[in-house]
Protein backbone atom coordinates (compact mmCIF):
# COMPACT_ATOMS: atom_id res chain seq x y z
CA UNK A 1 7.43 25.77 6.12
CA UNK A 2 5.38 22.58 6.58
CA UNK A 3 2.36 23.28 9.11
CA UNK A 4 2.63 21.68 12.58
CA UNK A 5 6.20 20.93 12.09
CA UNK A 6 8.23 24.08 11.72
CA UNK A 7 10.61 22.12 8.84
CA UNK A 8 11.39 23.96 5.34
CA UNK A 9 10.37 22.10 2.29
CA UNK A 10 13.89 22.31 0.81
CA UNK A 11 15.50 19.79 -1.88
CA UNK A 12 16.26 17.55 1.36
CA UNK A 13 12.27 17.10 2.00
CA UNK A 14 11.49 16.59 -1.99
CA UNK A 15 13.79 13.99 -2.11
CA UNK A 16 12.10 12.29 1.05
CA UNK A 17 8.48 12.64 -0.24
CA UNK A 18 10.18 11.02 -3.93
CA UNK A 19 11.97 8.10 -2.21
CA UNK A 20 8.62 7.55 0.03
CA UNK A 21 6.78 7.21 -3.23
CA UNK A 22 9.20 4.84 -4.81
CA UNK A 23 9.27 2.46 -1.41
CA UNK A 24 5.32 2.45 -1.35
CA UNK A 25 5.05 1.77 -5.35
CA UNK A 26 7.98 -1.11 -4.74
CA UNK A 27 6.06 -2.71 -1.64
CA UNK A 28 2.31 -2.17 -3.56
CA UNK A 29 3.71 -4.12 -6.62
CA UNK A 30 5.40 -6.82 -5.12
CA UNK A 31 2.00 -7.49 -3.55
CA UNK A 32 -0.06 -7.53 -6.60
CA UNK A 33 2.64 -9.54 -8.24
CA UNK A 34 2.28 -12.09 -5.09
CA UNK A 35 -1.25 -11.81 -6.15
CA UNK A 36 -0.82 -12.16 -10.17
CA UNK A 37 0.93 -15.32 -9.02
CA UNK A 38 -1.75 -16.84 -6.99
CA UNK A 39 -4.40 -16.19 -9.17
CA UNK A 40 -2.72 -19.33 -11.49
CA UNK A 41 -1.78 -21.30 -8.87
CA UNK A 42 -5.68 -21.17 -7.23
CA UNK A 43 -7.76 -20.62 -9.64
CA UNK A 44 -10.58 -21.95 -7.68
CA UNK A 45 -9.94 -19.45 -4.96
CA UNK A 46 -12.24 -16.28 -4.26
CA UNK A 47 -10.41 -12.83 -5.20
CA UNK A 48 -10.72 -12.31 -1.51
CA UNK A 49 -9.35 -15.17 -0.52
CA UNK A 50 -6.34 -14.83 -3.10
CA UNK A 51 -5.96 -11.20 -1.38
CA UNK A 52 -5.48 -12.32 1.78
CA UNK A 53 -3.16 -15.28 0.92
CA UNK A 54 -1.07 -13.05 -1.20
CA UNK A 55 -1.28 -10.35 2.03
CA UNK A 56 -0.04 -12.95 4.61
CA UNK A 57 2.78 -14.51 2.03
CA UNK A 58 4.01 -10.72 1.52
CA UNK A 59 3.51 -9.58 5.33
CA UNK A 60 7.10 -10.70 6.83
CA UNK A 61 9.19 -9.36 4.05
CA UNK A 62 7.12 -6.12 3.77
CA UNK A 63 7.55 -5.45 7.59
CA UNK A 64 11.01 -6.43 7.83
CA UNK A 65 11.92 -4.16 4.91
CA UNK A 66 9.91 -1.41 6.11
CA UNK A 67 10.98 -1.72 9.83
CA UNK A 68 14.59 -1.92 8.96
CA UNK A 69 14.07 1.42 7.12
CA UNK A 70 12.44 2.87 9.86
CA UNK A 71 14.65 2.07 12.74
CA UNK A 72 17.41 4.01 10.06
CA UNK A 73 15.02 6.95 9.29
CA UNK A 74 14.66 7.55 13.20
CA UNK A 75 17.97 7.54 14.06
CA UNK A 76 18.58 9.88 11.19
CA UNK A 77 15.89 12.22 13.19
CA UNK A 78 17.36 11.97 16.43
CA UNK A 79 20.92 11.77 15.66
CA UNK A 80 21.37 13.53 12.21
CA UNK A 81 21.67 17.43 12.88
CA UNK A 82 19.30 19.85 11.52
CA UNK A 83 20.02 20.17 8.34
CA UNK A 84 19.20 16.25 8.00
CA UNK A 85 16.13 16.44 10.68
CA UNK A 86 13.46 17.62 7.73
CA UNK A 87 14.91 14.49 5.66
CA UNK A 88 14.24 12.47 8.44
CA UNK A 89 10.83 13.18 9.90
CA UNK A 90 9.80 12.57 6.19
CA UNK A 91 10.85 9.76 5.92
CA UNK A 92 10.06 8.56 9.33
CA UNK A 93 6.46 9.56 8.71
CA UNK A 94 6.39 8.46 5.42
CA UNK A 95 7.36 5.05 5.82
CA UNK A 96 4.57 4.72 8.40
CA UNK A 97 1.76 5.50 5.88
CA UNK A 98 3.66 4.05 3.03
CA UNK A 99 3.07 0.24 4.61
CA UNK A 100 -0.49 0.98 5.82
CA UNK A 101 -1.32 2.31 2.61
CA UNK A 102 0.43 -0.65 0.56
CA UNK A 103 -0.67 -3.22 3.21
CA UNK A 104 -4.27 -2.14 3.82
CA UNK A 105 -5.91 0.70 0.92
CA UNK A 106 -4.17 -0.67 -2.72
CA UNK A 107 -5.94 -4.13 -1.97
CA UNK A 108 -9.08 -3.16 -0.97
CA UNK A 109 -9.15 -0.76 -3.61
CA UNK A 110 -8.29 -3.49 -6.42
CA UNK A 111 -11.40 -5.41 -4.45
CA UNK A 112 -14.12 -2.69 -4.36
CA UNK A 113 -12.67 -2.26 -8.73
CA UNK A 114 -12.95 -6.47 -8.95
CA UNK A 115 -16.72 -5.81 -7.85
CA UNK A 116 -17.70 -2.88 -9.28
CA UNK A 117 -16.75 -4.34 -12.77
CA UNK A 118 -18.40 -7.48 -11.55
CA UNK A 119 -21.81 -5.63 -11.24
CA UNK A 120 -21.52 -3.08 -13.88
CA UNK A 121 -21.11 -6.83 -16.31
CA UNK A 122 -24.01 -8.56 -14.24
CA UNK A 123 -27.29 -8.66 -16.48
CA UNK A 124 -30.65 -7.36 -15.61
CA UNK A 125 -33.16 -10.35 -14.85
CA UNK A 126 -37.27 -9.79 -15.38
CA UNK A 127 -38.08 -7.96 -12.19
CA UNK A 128 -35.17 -5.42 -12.58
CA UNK A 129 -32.83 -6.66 -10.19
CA UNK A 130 -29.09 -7.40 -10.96
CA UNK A 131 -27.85 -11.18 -10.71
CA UNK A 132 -24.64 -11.05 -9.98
CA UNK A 133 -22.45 -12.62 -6.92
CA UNK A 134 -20.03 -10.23 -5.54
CA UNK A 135 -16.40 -11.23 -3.98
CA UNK A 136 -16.76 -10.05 -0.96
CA UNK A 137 -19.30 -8.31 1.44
């Protein structure tokens, strides 16, 4: 029984949490593709600034894909019975944290990696300091 909620974990709830995982990898890779693209087109670009293009190019389908699934996933809730209430609270919650987390943590994550690698490369000058001009701040 799931904390807070009263629902069983049953085969109904797995297959929630697996089909959450597959619409948050989908939505996280069609982002970095977006980015992979723009990287080539703009080379003179900033990584941030590719981020955020690639962000606001992605941002309509990503919120029209997940809001269509959501609008689905709560009438499942309300409508569906109780045997099919578990399924949809899952997915209803899971779609919520599945766009924040594709929208807002995978691309700040790549960032903090893109500067992390930039200073770990960065060479040591005479006083001991590390030159090195990071992406973002």
């Amino acid at each position: 029984v799931t904390p807070f909620t009263n629902f069983d974990i049953d085969q109904n709830m797995i297959a929630a949490l697996l089909t959450l995982v597959g619409l948050s990898v989908n939505d996280t890779v069609v982002i970095f593709d977006r980015m992979r693209e723009n990287q080539k087109i703009y080379r003179t670009m900033s990584m941030q600034e590719i981020m955020n293009k690639s962000l606001n190019q992605t941002l309509s389908r990503t919120i029209i894909t997940s809001g269509t699934v959501f609008i689905v996933t709560i009438i499942l809730f309300l409508f569906g019975g109780e045997v099919n209430r578990g399924f949809g609270f899952a997915l209803t919650f899971g779609i919520i944290t599945g766009t924040y987390s594709s929208i807002y943590i995978a691309s700040a994550v790549v960032l903090d990696y893109t500067n992390w690698r930039l200073a770990k490369k960065a060479k040591p000058t005479v006083k001991g300091k590390t030159v090195y001009e990071p992406i973002a701040q």
